[in-house]
Protein backbone atom coordinates (compact mmCIF):
# COMPACT_ATOMS: atom_id res chain seq x y z
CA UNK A 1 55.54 42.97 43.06
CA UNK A 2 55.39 45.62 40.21
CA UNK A 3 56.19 43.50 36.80
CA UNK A 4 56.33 45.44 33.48
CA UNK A 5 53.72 43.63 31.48
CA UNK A 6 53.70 43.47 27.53
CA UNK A 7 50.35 43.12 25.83
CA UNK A 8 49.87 44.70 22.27
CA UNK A 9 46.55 46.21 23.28
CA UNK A 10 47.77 48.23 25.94
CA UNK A 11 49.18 51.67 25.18
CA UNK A 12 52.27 51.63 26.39
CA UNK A 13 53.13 54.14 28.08
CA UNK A 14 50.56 54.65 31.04
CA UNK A 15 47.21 54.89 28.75
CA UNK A 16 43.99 53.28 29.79
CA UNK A 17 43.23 49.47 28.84
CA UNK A 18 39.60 47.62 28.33
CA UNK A 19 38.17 45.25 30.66
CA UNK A 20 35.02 45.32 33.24
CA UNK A 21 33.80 48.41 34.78
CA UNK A 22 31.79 49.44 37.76
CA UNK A 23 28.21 48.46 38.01
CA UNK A 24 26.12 52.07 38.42
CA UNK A 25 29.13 53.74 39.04
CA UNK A 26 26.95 56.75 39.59
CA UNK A 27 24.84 55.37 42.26
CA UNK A 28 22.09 55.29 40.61
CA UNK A 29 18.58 55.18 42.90
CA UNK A 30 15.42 53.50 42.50
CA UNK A 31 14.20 54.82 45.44
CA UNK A 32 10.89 56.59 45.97
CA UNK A 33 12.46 60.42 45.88
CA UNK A 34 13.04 62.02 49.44
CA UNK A 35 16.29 63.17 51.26
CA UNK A 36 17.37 59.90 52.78
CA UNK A 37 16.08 56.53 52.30
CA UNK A 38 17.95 53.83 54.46
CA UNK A 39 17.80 50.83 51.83
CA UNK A 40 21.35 50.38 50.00
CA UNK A 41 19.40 47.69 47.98
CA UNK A 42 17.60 50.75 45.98
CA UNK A 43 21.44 51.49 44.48
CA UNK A 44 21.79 48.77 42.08
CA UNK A 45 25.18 46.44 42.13
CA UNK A 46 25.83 47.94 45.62
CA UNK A 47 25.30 46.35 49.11
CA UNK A 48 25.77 47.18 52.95
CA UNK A 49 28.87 45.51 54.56
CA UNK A 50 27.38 46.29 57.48
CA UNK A 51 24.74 48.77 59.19
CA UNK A 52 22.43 50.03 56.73
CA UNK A 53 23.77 52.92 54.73
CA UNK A 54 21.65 55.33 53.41
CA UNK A 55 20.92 56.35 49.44
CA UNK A 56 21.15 60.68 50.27
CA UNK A 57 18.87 62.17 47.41
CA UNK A 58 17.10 59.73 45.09
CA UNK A 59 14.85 59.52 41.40
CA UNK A 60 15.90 62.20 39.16
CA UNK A 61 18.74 63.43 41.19
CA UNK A 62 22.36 63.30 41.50
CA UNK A 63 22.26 60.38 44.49
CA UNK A 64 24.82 59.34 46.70
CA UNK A 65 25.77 56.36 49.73
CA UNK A 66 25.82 57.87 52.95
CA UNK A 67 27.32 55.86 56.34
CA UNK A 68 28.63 56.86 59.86
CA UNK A 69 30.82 55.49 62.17
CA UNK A 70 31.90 55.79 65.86
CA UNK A 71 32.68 53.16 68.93
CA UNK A 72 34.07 50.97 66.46
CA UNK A 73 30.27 50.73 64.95
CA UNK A 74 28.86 51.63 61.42
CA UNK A 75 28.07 51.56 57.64
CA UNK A 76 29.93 50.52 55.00
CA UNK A 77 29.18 49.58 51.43
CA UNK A 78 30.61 46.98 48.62
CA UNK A 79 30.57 46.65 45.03
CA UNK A 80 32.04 43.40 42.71
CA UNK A 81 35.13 44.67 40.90
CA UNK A 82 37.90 41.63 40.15
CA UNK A 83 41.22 42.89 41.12
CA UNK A 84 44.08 40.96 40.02
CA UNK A 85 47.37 41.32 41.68
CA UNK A 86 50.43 42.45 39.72
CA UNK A 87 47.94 44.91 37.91
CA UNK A 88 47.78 48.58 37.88
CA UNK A 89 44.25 49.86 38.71
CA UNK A 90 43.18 53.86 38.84
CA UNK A 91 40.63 54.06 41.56
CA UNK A 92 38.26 57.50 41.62
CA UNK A 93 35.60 58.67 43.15
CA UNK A 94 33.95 61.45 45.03
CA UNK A 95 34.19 61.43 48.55
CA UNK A 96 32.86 64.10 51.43
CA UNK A 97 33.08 63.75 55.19
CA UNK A 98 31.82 65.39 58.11
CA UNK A 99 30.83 65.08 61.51
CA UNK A 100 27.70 65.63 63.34
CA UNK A 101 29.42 68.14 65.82
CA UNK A 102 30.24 71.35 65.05
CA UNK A 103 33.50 71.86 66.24
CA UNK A 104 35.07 68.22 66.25
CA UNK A 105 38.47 67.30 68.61
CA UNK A 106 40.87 65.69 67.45
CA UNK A 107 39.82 62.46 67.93
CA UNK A 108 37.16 62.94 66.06
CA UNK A 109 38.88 64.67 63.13
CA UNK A 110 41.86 61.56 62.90
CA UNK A 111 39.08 59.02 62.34
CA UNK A 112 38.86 57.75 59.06
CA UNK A 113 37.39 57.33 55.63
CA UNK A 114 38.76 54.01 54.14
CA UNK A 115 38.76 52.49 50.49
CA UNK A 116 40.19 49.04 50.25
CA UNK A 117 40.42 45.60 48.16
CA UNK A 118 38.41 42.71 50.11
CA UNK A 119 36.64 39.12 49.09
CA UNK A 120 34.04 37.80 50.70
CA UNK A 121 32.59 40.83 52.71
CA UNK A 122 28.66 40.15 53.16
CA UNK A 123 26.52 41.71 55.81
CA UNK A 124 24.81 40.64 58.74
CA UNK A 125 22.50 43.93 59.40
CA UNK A 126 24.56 44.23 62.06
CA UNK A 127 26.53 47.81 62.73
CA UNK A 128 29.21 45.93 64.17
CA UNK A 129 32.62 46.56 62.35
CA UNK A 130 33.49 43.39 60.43
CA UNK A 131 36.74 41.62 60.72
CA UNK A 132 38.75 42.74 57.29
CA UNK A 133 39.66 39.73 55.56
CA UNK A 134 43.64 38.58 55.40
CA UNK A 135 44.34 39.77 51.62
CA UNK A 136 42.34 42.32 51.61
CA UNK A 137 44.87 45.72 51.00
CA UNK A 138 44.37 49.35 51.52
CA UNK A 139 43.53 51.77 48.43
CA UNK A 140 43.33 54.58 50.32
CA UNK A 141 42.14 56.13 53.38
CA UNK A 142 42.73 59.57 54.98
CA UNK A 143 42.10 61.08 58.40
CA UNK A 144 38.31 62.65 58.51
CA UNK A 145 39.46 66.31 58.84
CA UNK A 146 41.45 66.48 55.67
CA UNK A 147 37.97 66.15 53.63
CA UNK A 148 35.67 67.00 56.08
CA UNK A 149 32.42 69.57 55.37
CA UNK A 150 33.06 69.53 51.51
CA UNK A 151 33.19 67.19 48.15
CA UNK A 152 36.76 66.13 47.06
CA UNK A 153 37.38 64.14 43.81
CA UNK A 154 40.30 61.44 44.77
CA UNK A 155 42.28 59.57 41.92
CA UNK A 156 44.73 56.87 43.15
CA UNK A 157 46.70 54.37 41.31
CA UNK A 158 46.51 50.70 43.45
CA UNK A 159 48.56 47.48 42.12
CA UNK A 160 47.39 45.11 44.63
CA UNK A 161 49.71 42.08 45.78
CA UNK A 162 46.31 39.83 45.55
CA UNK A 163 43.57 38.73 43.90
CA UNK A 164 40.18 40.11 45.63
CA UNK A 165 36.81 40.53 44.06
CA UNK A 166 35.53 43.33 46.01
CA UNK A 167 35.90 47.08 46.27
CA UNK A 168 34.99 48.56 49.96
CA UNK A 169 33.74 52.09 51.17
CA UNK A 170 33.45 52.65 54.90
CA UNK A 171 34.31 55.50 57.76
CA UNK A 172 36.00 54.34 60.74
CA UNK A 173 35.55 55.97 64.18
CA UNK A 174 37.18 53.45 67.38
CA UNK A 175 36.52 56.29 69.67
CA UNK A 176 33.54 56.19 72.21
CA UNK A 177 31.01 58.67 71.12
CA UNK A 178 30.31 59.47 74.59
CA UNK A 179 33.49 60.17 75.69
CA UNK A 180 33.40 63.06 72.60
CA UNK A 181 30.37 65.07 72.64
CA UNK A 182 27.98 62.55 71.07
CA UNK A 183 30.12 62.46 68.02
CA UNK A 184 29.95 60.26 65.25
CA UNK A 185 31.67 60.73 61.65
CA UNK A 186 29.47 60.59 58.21
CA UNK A 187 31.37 60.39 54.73
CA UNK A 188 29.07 60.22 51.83
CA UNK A 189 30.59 58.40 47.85
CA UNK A 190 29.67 59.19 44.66
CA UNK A 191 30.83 58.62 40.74
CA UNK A 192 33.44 55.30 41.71
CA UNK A 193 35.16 54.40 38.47
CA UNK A 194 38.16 51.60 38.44
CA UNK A 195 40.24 51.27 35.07
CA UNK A 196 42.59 49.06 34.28
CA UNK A 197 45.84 50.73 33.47
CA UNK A 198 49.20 50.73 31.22
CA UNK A 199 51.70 49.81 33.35
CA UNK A 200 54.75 51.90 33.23
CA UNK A 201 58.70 52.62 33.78
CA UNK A 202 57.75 54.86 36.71
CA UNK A 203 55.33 52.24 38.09
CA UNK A 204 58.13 49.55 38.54
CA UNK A 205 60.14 51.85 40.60
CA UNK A 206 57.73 52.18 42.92
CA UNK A 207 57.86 49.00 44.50
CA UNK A 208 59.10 48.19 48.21
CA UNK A 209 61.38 45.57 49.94
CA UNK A 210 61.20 44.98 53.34
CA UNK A 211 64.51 44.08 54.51
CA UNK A 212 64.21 43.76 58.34
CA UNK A 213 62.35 40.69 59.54
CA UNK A 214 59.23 39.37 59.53
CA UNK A 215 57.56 39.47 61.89
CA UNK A 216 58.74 42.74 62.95
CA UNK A 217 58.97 43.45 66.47
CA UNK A 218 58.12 46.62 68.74
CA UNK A 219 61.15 48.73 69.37
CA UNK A 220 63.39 47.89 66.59
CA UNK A 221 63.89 49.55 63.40
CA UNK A 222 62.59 48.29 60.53
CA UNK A 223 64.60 49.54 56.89
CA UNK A 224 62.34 49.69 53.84
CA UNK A 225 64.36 49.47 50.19
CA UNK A 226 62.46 51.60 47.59
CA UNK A 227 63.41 55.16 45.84
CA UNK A 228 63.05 56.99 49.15
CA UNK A 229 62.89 60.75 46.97
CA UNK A 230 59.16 58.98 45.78
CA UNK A 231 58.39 58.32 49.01
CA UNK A 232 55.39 60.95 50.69
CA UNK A 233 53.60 58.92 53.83
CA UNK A 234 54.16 55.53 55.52
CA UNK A 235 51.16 53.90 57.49
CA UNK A 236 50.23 50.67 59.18
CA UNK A 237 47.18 50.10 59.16
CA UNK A 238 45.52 47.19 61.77
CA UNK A 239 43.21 44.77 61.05
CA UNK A 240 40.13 46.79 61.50
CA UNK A 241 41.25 48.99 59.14
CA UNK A 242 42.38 51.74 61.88
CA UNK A 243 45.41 54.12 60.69
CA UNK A 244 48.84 54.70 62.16
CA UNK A 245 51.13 57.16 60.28
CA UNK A 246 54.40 56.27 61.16
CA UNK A 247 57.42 58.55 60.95
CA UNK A 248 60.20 57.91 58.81
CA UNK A 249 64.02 59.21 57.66
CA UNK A 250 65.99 58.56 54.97
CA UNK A 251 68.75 56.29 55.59
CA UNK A 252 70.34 56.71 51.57
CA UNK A 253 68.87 56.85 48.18
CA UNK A 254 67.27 53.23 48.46
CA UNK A 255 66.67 52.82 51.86
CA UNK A 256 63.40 54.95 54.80
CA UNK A 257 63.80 53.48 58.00
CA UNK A 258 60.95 53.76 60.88
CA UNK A 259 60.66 52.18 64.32
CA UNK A 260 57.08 50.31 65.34
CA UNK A 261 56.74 51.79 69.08
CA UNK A 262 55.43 49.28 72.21
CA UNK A 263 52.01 51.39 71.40
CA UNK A 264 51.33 49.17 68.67
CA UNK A 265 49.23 45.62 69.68
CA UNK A 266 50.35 41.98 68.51
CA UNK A 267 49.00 40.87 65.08
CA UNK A 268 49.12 41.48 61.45
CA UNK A 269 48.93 44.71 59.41
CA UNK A 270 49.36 46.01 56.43
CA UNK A 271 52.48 48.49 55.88
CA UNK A 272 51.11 51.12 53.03
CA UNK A 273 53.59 53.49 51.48
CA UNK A 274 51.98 57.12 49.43
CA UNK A 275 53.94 58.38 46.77
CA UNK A 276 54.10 61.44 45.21
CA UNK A 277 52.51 60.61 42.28
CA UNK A 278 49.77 59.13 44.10
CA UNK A 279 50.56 55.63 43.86
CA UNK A 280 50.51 53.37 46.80
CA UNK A 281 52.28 50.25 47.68
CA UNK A 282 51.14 47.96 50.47
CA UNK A 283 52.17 44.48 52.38
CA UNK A 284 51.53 42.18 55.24
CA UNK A 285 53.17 42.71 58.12
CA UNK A 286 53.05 40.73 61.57
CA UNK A 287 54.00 42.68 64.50
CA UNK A 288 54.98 40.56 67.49
């Protein structure tokens, strides 16, 4: 998936190439000033996926998106970037959860805050989670309670396996509310930059084979060939975007094994492996 690319413009090893950028990457509102103001349109080159996320803070001020989640409803927002697959993006931005309880459970606290690659995502004005398109792949995304009640400043490399044309903020809480103390979770963006990078030697080795079958099926192993000493967190992540971290060994030097359990459902994910460099790799999967 990972192909050393030659260009003369690029510096070469792992420097920072030209091409498009982020429209108002810093959120910028034309919004009447107040607190919150529910009308994503004031934010320009940014637009609701669904629900109707909320500018926080707004003319002469340092603004930011704001969206909640919980019983598989919410906000989310998009902006055009064109990711090309086979290139190596850095993805950044400023990210802060929280939930309106003040002592969340765990259920609450293992919802989570999602970044991923998507075409084609308009919205209804419905809070309705949307059905995440087939190519769309995961950038990142992180339980609530790791970032929860404060800013954090994430920086990921992403070389995505397709072409999409959108990049996609949203929380994700499946749990009832009312089964949880009324609880809903809130994550709030600011400062999103994407730039093309240098690919590099260290780059290509972090690719993945999947050598088991596919589709993969509940209760057998499945054996993974990459440079397992890289290798941090592996996740599947369904089709509404919802997170399993799966456990993992180390068969040899090449090879992480994990079993899917009979808890997961029928249908297509996407397998996501972290590395400790912050890199993450990512394909389809059907689980039968």
């Amino acid at each position: 998936m990972k192909k050393i690319i030659i260009v003369t413009t690029l510096l070469l090893f792992g420097g920072i190439i030209s091409g498009q950028s982020i429209t108002n990457s810093k959120l910028t509102s034309e919004c009447p000033k107040s607190d919150y103001s529910q009308n994503v349109n004031c934010v320009g080159g940014w637009n609701a996926s669904h629900g109707n996320p909320s500018v926080h803070e707004t003319t002469d001020e340092n603004t930011s998106l704001w969206m909640w989640s919980h019983s598989n409803l919410g906000e989310g927002v998009t902006t055009d970037y064109d990711f090309q697959a086979g290139k190596t993006y850095q993805v950044s931005f400023k990210i802060k959860t929280s939930s309106n309880v003040s002592n969340p459970n765990d259920v609450v606290l293992n919802s989570t805050a999602n970044v991923r690659a998507v075409t084609g995502m308009t919205s209804t004005g419905s809070s309705d989670m949307p059905k995440t398109p087939y190519a769309s792949e995961v950038i990142w995304s992180k339980p609530m309670g790791i970032a929860i009640n404060g800013w954090k400043t994430v920086k990921v490399n992403f070389t995505p396996e397709n072409d999409n044309s959108q990049l996609w903020f949203y929380p994700s809480m499946t749990a009832n509310a009312n089964e949880n103390g009324g609880a809903r979770v809130q994550m709030e963006i600011d400062d999103v930059v994407v730039t093309p990078m240098a690919k590099t030697t260290a780059e290509v080795n972090n690719t993945f084979t999947v050598l088991s079958s596919n589709p993969a099926k509940k209760g057998e192993v499945m054996k993974i060939k990459t440079k397992t000493d890289e290798v941090v967190e592996v996740a599947l992540f369904d089709m509404a975007g919802n997170l399993k971290t799966v456990p993992f060994t180390k068969a040899d030097n090449t090879t992480i094994e994990f079993m899917i359990g009979d808890n997961f459902k029928n249908g297509i994910y996407t397998l996501t492996i972290l590395n400790d460099n912050n890199s993450i790799s990512s394909k389809n999967i059907i689980v039968k």
